[in-house]
PDB file of N, CA and C in Angstrom:
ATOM      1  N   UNK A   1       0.823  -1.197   0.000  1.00  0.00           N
ATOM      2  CA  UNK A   1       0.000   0.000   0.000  1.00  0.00           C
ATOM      3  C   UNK A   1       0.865   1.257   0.000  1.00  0.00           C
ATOM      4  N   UNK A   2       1.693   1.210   0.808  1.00  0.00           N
ATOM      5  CA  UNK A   2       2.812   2.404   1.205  1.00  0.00           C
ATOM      6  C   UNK A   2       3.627   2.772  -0.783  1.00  0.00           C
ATOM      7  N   UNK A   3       3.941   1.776  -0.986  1.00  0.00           N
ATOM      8  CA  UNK A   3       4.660   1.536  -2.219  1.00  0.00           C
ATOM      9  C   UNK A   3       3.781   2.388  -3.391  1.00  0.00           C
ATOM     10  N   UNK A   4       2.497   1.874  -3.661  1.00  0.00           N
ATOM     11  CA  UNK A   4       1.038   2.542  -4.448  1.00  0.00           C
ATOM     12  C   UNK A   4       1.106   4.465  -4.158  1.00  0.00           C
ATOM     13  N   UNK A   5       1.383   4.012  -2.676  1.00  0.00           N
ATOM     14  CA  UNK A   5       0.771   5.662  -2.532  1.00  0.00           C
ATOM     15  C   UNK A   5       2.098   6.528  -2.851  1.00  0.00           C
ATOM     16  N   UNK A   6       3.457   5.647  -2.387  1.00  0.00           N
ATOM     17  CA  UNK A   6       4.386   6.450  -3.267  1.00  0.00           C
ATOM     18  C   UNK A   6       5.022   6.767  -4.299  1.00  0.00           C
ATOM     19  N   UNK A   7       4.706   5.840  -5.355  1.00  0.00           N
ATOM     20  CA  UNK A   7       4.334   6.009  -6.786  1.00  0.00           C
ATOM     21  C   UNK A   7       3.386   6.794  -7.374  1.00  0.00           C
ATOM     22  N   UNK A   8       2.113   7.019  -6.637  1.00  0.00           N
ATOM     23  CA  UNK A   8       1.197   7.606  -7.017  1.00  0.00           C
ATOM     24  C   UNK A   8       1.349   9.338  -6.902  1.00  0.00           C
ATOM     25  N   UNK A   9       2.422   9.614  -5.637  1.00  0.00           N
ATOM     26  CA  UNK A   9       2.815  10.917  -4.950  1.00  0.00           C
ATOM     27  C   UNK A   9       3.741  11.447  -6.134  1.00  0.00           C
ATOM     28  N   UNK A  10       4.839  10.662  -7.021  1.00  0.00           N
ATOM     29  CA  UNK A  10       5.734  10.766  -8.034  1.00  0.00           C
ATOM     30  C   UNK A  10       5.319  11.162  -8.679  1.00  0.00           C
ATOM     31  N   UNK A  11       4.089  10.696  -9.298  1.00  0.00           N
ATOM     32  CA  UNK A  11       3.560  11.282 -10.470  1.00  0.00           C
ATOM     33  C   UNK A  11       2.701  12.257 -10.490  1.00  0.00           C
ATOM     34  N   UNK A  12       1.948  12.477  -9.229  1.00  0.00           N
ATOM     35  CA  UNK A  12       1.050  13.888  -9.339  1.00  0.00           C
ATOM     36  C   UNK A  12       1.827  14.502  -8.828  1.00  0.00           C
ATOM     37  N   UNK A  13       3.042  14.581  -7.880  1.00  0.00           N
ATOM     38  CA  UNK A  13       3.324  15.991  -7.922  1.00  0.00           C
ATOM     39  C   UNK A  13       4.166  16.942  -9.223  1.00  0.00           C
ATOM     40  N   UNK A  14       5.447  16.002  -9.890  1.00  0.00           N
ATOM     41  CA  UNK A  14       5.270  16.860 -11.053  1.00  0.00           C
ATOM     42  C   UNK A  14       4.803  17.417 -12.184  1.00  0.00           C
ATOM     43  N   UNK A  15       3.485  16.537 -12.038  1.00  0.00           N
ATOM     44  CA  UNK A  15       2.358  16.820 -13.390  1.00  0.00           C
ATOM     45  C   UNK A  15       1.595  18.360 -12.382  1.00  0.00           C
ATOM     46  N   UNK A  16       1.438  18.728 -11.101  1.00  0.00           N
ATOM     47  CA  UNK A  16       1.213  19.211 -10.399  1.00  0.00           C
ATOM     48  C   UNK A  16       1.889  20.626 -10.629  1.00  0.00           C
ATOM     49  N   UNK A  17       3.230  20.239 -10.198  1.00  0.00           N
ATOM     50  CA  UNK A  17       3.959  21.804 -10.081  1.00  0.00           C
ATOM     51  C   UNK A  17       4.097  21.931 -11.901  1.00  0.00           C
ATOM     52  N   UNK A  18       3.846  20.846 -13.005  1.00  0.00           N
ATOM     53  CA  UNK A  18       4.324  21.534 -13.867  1.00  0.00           C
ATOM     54  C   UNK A  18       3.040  22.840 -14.675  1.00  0.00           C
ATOM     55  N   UNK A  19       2.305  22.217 -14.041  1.00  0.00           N
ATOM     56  CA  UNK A  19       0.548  22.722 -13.887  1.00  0.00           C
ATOM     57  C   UNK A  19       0.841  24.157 -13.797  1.00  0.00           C
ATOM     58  N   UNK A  20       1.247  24.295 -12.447  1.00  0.00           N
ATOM     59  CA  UNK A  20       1.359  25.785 -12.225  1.00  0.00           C
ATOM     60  C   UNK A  20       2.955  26.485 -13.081  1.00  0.00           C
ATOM     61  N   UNK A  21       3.848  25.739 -13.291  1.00  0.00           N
ATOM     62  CA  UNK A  21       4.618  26.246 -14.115  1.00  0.00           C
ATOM     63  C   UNK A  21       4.126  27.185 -15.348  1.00  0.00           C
ATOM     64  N   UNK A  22       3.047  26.565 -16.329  1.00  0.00           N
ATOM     65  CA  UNK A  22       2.383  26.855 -17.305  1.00  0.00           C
ATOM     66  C   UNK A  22       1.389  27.921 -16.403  1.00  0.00           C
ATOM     67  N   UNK A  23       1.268  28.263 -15.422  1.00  0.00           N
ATOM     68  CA  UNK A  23      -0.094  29.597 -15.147  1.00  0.00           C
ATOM     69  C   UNK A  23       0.875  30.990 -14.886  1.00  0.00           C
ATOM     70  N   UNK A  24       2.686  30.787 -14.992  1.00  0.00           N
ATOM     71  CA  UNK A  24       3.430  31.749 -14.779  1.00  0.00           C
ATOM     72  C   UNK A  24       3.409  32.740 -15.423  1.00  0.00           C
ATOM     73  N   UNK A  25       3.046  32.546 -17.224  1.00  0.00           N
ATOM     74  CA  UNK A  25       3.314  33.955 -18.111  1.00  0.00           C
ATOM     75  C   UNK A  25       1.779  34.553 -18.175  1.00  0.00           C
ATOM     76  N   UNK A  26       0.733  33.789 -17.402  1.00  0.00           N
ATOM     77  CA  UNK A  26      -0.068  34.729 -16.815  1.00  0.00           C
ATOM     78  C   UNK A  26      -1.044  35.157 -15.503  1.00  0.00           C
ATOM     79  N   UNK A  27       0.092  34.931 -14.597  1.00  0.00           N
ATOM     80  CA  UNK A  27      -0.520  35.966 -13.396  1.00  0.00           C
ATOM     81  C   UNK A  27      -0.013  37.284 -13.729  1.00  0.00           C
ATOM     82  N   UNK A  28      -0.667  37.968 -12.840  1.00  0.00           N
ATOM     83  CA  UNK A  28      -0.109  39.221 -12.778  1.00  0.00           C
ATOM     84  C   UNK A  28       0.956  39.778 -11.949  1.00  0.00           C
ATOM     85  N   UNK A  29       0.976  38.732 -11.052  1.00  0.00           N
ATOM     86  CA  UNK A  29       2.832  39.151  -9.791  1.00  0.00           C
ATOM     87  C   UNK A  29       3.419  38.071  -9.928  1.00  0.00           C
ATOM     88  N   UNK A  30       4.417  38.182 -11.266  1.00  0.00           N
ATOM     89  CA  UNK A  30       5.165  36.783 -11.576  1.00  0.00           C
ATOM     90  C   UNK A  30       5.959  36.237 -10.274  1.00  0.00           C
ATOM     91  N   UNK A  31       6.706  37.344  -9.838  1.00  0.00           N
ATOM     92  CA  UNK A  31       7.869  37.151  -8.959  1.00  0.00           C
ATOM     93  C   UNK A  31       7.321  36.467  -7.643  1.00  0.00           C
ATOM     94  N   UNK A  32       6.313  36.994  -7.458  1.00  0.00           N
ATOM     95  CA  UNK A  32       5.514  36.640  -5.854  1.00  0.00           C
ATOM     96  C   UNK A  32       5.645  35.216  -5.981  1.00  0.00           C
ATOM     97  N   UNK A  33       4.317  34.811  -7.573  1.00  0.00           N
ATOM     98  CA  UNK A  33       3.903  33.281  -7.740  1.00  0.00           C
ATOM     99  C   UNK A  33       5.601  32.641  -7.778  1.00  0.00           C
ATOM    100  N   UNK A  34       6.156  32.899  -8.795  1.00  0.00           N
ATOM    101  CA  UNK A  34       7.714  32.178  -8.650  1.00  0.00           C
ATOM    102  C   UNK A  34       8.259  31.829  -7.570  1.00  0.00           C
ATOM    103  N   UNK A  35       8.484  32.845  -6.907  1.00  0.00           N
ATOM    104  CA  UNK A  35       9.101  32.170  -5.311  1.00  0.00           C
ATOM    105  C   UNK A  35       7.794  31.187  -4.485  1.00  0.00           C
ATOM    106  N   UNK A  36       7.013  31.635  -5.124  1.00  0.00           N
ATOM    107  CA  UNK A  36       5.952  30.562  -4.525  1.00  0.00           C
ATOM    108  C   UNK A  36       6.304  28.845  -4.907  1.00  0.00           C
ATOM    109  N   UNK A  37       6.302  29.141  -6.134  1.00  0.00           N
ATOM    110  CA  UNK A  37       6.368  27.614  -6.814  1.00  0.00           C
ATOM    111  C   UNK A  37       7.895  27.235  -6.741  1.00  0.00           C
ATOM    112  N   UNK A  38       8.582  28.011  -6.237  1.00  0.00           N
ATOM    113  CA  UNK A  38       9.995  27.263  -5.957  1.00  0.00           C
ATOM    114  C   UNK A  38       9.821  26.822  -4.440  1.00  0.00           C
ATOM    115  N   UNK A  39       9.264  27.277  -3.442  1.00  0.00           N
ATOM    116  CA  UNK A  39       9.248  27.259  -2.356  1.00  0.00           C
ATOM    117  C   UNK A  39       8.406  26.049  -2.047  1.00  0.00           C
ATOM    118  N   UNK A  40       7.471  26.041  -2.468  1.00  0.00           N
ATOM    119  CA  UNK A  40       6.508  24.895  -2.759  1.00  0.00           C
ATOM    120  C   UNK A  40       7.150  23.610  -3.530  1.00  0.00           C
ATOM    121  N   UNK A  41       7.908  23.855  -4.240  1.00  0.00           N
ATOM    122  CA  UNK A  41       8.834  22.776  -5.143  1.00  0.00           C
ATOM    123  C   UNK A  41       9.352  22.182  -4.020  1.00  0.00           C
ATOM    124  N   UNK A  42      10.367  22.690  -3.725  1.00  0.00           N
ATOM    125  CA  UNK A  42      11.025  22.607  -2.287  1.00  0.00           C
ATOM    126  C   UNK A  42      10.942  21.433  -1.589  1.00  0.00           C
ATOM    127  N   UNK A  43       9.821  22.021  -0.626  1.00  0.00           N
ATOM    128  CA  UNK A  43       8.793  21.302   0.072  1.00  0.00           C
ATOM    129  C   UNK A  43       8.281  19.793  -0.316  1.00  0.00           C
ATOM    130  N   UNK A  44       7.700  20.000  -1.526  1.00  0.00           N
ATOM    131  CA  UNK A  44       7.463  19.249  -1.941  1.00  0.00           C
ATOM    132  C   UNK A  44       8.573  17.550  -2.588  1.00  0.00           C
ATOM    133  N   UNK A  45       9.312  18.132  -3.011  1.00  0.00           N
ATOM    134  CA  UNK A  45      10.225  17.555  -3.534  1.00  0.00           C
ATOM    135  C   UNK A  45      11.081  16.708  -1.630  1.00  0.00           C
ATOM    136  N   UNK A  46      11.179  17.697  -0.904  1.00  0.00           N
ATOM    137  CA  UNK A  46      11.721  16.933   0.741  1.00  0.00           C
ATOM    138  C   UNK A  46      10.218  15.455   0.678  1.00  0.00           C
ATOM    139  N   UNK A  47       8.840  16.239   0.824  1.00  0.00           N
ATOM    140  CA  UNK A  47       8.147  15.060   1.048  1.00  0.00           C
ATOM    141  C   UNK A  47       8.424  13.687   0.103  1.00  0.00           C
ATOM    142  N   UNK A  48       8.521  13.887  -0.878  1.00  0.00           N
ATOM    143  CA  UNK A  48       8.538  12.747  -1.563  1.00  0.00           C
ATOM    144  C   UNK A  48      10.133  12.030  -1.522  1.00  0.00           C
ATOM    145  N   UNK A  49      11.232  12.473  -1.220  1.00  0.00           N
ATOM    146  CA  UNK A  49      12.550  12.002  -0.474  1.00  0.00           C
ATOM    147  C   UNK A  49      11.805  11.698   0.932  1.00  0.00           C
ATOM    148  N   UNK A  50      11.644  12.133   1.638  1.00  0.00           N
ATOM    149  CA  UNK A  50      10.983  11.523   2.588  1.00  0.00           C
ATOM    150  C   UNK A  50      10.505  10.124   2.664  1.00  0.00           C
ATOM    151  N   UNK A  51       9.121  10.454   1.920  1.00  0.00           N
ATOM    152  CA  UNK A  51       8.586   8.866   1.376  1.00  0.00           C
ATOM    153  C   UNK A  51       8.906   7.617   1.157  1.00  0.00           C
ATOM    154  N   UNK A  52      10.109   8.133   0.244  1.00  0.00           N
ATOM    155  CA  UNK A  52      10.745   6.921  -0.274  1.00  0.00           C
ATOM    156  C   UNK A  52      11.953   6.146   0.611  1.00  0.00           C
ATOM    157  N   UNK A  53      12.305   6.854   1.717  1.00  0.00           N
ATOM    158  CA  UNK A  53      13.274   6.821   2.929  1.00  0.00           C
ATOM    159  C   UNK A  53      12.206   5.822   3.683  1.00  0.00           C
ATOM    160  N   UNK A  54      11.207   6.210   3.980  1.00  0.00           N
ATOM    161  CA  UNK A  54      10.834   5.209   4.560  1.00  0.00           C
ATOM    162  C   UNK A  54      10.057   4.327   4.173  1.00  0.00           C
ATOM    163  N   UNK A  55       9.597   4.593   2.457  1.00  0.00           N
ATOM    164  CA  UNK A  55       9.061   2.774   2.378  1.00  0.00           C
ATOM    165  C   UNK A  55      10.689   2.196   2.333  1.00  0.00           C
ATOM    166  N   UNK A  56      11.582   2.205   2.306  1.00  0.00           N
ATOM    167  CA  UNK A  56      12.826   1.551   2.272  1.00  0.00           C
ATOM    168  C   UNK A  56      13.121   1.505   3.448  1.00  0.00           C
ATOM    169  N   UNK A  57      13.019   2.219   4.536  1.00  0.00           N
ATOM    170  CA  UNK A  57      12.788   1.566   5.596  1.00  0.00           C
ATOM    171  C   UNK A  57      11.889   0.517   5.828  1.00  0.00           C
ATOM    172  N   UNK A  58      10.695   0.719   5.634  1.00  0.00           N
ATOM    173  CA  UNK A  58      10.444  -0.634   5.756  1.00  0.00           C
ATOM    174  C   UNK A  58      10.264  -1.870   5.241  1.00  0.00           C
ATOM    175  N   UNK A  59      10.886  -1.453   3.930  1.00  0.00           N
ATOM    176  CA  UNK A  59      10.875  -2.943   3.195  1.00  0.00           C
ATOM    177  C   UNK A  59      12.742  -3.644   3.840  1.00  0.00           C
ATOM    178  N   UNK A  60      13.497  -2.707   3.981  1.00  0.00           N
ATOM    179  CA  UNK A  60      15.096  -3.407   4.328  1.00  0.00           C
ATOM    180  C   UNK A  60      14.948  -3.095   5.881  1.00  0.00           C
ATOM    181  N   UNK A  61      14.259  -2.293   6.431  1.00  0.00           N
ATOM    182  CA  UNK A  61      14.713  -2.367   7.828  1.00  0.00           C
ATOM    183  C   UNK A  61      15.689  -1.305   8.352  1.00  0.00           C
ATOM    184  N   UNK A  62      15.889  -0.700   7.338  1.00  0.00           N
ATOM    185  CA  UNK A  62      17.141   0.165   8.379  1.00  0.00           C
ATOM    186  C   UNK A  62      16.727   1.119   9.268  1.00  0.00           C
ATOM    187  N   UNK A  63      17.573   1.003  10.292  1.00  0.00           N
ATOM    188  CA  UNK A  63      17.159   2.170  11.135  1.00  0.00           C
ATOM    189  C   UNK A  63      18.345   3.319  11.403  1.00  0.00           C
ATOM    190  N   UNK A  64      17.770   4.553  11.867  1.00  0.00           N
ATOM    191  CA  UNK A  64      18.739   5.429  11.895  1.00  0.00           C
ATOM    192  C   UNK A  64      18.382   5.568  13.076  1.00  0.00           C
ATOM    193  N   UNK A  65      19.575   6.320  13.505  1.00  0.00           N
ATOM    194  CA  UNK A  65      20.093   6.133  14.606  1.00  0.00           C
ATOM    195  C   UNK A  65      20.307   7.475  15.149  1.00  0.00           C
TER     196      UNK A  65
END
């Protein structure tokens, strides 16, 4: 299940941020939205390293220490 949902997280989030990539040449406060969607990238991009840290935790077991 863990595995599903983190495959599933892979693929919507960069179909996601590339979403808003394409709404950049028209807002009206590019710079604001930009640091938005980098900041949000960010973020985003830690959760899904995250994810995958620990379904590999729990498929091998490792623990940190």
């Amino acid at each position: 299940m863990t595995g599903l949902l983190t495959l599933y997280t892979a693929i919507t989030i960069p179909a996601y941020l590339y979403q808003l990539g394409l709404k950049l040449p028209t807002v009206p406060n590019k710079a604001i939205y930009g640091l938005w969607i980098g900041l949000e990238s960010l973020l985003l991009l830690a959760m899904e390293l995250w994810a995958v840290y620990v379904l590999i935790n729990m498929v091998y077991g490792i623990q940190s220490r």
